[in-house]
C-alpha atoms as a PDB file:
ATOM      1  CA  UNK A   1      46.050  -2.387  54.494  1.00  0.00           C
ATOM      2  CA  UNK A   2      43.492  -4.881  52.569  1.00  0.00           C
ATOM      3  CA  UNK A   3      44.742  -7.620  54.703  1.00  0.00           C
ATOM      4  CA  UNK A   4      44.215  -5.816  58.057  1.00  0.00           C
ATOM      5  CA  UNK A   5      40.564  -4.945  56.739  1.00  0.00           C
ATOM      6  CA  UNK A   6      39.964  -8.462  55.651  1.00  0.00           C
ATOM      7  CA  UNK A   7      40.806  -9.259  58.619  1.00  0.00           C
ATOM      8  CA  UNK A   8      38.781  -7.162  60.274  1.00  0.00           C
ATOM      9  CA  UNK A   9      36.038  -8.017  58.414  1.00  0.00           C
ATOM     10  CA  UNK A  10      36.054 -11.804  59.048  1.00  0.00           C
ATOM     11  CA  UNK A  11      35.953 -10.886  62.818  1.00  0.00           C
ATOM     12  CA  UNK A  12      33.328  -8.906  62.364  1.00  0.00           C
ATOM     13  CA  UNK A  13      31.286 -11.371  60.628  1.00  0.00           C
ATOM     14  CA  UNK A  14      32.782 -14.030  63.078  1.00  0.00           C
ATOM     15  CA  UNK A  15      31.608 -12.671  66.284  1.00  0.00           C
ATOM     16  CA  UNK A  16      27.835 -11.075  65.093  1.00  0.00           C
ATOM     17  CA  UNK A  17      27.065 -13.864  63.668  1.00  0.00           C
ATOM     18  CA  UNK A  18      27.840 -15.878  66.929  1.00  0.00           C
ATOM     19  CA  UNK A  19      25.667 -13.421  68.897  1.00  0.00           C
ATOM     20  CA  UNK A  20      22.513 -13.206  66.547  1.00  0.00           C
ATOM     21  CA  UNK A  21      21.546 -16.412  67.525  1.00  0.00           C
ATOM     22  CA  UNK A  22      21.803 -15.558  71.072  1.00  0.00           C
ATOM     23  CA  UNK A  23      19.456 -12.525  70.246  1.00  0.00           C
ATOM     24  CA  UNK A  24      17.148 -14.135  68.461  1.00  0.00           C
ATOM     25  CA  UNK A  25      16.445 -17.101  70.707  1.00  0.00           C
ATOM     26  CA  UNK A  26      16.174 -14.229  73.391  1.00  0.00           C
ATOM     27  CA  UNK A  27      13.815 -12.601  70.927  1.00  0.00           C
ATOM     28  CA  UNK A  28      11.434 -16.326  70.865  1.00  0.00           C
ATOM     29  CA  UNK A  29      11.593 -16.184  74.230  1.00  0.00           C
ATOM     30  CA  UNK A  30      10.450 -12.738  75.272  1.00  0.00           C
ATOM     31  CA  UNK A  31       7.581 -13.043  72.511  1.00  0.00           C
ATOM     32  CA  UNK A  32       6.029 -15.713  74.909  1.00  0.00           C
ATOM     33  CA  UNK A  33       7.554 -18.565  77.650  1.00  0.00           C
ATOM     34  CA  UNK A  34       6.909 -20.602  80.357  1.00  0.00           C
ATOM     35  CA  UNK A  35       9.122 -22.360  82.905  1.00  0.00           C
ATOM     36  CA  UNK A  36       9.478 -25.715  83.877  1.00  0.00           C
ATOM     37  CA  UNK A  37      12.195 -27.616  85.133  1.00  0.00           C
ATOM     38  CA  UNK A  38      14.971 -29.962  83.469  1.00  0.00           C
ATOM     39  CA  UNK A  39      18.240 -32.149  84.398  1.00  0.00           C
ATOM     40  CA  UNK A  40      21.785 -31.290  84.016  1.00  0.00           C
ATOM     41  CA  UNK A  41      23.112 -34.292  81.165  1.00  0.00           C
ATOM     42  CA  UNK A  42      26.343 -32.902  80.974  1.00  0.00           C
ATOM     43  CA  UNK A  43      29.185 -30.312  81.984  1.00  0.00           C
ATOM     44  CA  UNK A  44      32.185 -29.351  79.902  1.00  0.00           C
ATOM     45  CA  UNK A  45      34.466 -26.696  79.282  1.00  0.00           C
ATOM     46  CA  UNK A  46      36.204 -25.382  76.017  1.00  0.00           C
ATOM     47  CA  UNK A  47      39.729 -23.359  76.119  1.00  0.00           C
ATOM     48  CA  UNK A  48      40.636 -20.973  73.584  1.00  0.00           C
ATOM     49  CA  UNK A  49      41.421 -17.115  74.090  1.00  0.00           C
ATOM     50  CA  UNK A  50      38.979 -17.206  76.955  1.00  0.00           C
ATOM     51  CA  UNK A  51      37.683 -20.044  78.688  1.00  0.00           C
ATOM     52  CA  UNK A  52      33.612 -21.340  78.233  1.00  0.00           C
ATOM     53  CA  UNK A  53      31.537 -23.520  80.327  1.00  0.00           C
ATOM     54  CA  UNK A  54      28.960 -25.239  78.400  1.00  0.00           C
ATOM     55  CA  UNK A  55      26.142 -27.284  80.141  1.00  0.00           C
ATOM     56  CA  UNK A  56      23.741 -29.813  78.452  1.00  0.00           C
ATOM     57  CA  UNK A  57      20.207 -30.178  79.521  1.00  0.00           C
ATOM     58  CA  UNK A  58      17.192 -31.982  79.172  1.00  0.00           C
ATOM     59  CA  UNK A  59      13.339 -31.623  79.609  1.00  0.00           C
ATOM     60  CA  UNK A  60      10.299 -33.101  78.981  1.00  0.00           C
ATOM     61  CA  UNK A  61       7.090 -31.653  78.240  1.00  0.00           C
ATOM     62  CA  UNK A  62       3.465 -33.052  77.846  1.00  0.00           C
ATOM     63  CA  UNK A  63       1.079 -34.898  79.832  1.00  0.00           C
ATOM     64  CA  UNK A  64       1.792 -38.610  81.175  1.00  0.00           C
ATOM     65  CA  UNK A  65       0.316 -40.175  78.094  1.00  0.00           C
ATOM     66  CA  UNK A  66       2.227 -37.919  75.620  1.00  0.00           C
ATOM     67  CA  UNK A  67       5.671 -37.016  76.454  1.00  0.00           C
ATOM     68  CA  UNK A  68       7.758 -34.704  74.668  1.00  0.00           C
ATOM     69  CA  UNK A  69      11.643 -34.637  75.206  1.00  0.00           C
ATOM     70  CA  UNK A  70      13.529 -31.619  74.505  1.00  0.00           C
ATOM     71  CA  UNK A  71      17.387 -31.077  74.907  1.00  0.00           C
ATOM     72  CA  UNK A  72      19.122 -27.858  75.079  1.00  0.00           C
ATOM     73  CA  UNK A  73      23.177 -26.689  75.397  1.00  0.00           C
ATOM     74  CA  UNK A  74      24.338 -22.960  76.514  1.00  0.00           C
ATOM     75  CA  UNK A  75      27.169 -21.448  77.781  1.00  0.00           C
ATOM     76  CA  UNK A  76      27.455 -20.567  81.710  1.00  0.00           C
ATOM     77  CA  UNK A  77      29.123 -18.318  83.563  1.00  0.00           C
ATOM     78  CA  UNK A  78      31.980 -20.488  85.708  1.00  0.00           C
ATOM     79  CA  UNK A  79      30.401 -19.493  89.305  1.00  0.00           C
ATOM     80  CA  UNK A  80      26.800 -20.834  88.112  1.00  0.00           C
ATOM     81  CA  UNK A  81      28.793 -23.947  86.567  1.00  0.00           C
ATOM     82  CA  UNK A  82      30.694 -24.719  89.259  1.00  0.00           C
ATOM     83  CA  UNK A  83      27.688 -24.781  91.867  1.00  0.00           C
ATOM     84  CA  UNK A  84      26.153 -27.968  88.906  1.00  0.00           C
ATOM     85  CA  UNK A  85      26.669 -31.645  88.567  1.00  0.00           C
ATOM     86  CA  UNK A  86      25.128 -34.099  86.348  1.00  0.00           C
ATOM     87  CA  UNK A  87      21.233 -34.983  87.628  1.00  0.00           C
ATOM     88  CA  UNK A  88      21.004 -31.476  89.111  1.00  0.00           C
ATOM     89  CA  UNK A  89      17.413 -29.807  88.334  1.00  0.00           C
ATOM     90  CA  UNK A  90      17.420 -26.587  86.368  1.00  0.00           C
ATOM     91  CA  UNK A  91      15.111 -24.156  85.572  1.00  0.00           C
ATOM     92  CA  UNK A  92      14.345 -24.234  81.961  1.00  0.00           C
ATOM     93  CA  UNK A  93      12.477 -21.314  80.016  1.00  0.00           C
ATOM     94  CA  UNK A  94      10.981 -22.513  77.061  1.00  0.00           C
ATOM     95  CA  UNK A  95       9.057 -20.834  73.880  1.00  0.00           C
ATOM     96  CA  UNK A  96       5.584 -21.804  74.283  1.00  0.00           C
ATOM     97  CA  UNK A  97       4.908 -21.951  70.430  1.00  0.00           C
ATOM     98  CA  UNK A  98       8.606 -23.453  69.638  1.00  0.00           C
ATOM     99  CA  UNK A  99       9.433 -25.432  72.679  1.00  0.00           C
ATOM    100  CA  UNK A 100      12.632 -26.410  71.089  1.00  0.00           C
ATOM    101  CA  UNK A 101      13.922 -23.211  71.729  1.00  0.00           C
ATOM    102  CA  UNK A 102      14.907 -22.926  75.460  1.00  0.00           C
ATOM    103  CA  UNK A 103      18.105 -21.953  78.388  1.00  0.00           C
ATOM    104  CA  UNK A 104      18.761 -22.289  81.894  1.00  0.00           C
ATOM    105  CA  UNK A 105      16.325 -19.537  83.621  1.00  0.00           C
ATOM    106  CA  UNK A 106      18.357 -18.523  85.859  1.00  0.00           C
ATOM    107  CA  UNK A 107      21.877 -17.794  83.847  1.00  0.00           C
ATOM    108  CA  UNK A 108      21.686 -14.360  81.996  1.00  0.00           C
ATOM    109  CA  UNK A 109      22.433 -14.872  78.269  1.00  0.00           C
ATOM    110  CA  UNK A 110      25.086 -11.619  77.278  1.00  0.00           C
ATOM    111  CA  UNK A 111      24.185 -11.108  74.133  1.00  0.00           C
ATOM    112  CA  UNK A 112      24.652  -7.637  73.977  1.00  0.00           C
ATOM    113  CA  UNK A 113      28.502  -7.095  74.190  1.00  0.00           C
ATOM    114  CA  UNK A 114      29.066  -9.564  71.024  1.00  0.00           C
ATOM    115  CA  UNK A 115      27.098  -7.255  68.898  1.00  0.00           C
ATOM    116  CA  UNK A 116      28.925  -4.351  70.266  1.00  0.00           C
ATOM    117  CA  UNK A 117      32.304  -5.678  69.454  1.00  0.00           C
ATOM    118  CA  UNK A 118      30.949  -6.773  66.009  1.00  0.00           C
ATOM    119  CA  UNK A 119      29.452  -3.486  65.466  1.00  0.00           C
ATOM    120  CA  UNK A 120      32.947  -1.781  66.247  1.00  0.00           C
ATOM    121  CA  UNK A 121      35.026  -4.461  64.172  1.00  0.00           C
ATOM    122  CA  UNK A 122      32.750  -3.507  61.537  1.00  0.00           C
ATOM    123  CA  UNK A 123      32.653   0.436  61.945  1.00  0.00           C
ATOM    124  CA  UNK A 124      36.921  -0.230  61.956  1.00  0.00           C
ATOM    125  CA  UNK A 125      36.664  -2.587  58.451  1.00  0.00           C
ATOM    126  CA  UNK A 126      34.723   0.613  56.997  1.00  0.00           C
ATOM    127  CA  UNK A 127      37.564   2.876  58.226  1.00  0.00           C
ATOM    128  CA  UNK A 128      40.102   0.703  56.555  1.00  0.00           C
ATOM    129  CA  UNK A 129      38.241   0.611  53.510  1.00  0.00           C
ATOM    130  CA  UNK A 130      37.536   4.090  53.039  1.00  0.00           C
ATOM    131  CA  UNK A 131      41.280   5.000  53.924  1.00  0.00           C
ATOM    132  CA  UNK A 132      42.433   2.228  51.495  1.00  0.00           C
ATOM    133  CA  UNK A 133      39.984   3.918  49.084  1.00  0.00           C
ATOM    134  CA  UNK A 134      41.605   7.338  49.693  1.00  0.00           C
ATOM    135  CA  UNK A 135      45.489   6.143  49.415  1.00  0.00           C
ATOM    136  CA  UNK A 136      44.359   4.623  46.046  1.00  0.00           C
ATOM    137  CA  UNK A 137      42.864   7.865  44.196  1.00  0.00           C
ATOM    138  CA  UNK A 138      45.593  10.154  45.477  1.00  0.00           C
ATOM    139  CA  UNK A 139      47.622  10.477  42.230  1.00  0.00           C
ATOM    140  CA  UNK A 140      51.017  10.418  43.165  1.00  0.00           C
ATOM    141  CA  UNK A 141      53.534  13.377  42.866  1.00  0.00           C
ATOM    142  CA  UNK A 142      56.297  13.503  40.701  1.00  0.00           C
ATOM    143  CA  UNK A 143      59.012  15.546  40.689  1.00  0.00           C
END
């Protein structure tokens, strides 16, 4: 039972942690951003239990005299990747007091469902725990 909560546990960990960076460069972002528009460097794809499609980017912001060049990476949906290629223009929102912190405009970041699964895997380690709790106060009975 301490294994399968360990378990549990590590997913937990394992797949908030993944989304709270998702939520908090969403958070940047909504505090205040602008758009402007950036080049596709690179497509690529990752299998594991389900497949991603990542997509590089870069943008450059400034005036003539001082240019600024900013790169960004972010997981895609596979219809939006498939309609890219390397060159392509993007839309780019950045944070306009961290313009480091950017993604593709136009591709809806789910950031949502990852806490919701971590928020479950956790509410099931705490079940475990508690039961595992329980089974270990109960005094057995002898006969």
């Amino acid at each position: 039972m301490a294994v399968f909560g360990t378990a549990l546990l590590i997913l937990a960990l394992i797949e908030f942690g993944s989304s709270y960076g998702d939520w908090q460069r969403e958070t940047t972002l909504a505090a205040s951003s602008a758009v402007t528009q950036g080049v596709v460097t690179n497509l690529y794809s990752i299998s594991g239990r389900s497949r991603q499609y990542w997509v590089d980017y870069r943008y450059e912001l400034g005036t003539s005299d001082d240019v600024l060049d900013f790169t960004g990476s972010q997981t895609v949906s596979q219809d939006f990747y498939n309609g890219l290629t390397t060159g392509k223009t993007v839309s780019i929102r950045y944070a306009t007091h961290d313009p480091g912190v950017s993604e593709i405009d136009v591709q809806l970041t789910n950031f949502i469902s990852p806490l919701c699964i971590g928020g479950l895997l956790l509410i099931g380690v705490l079940v475990c725990c508690m039961a595992a709790i329980r089974l270990s106060r109960q005094k057995p009975v002898h006969e």
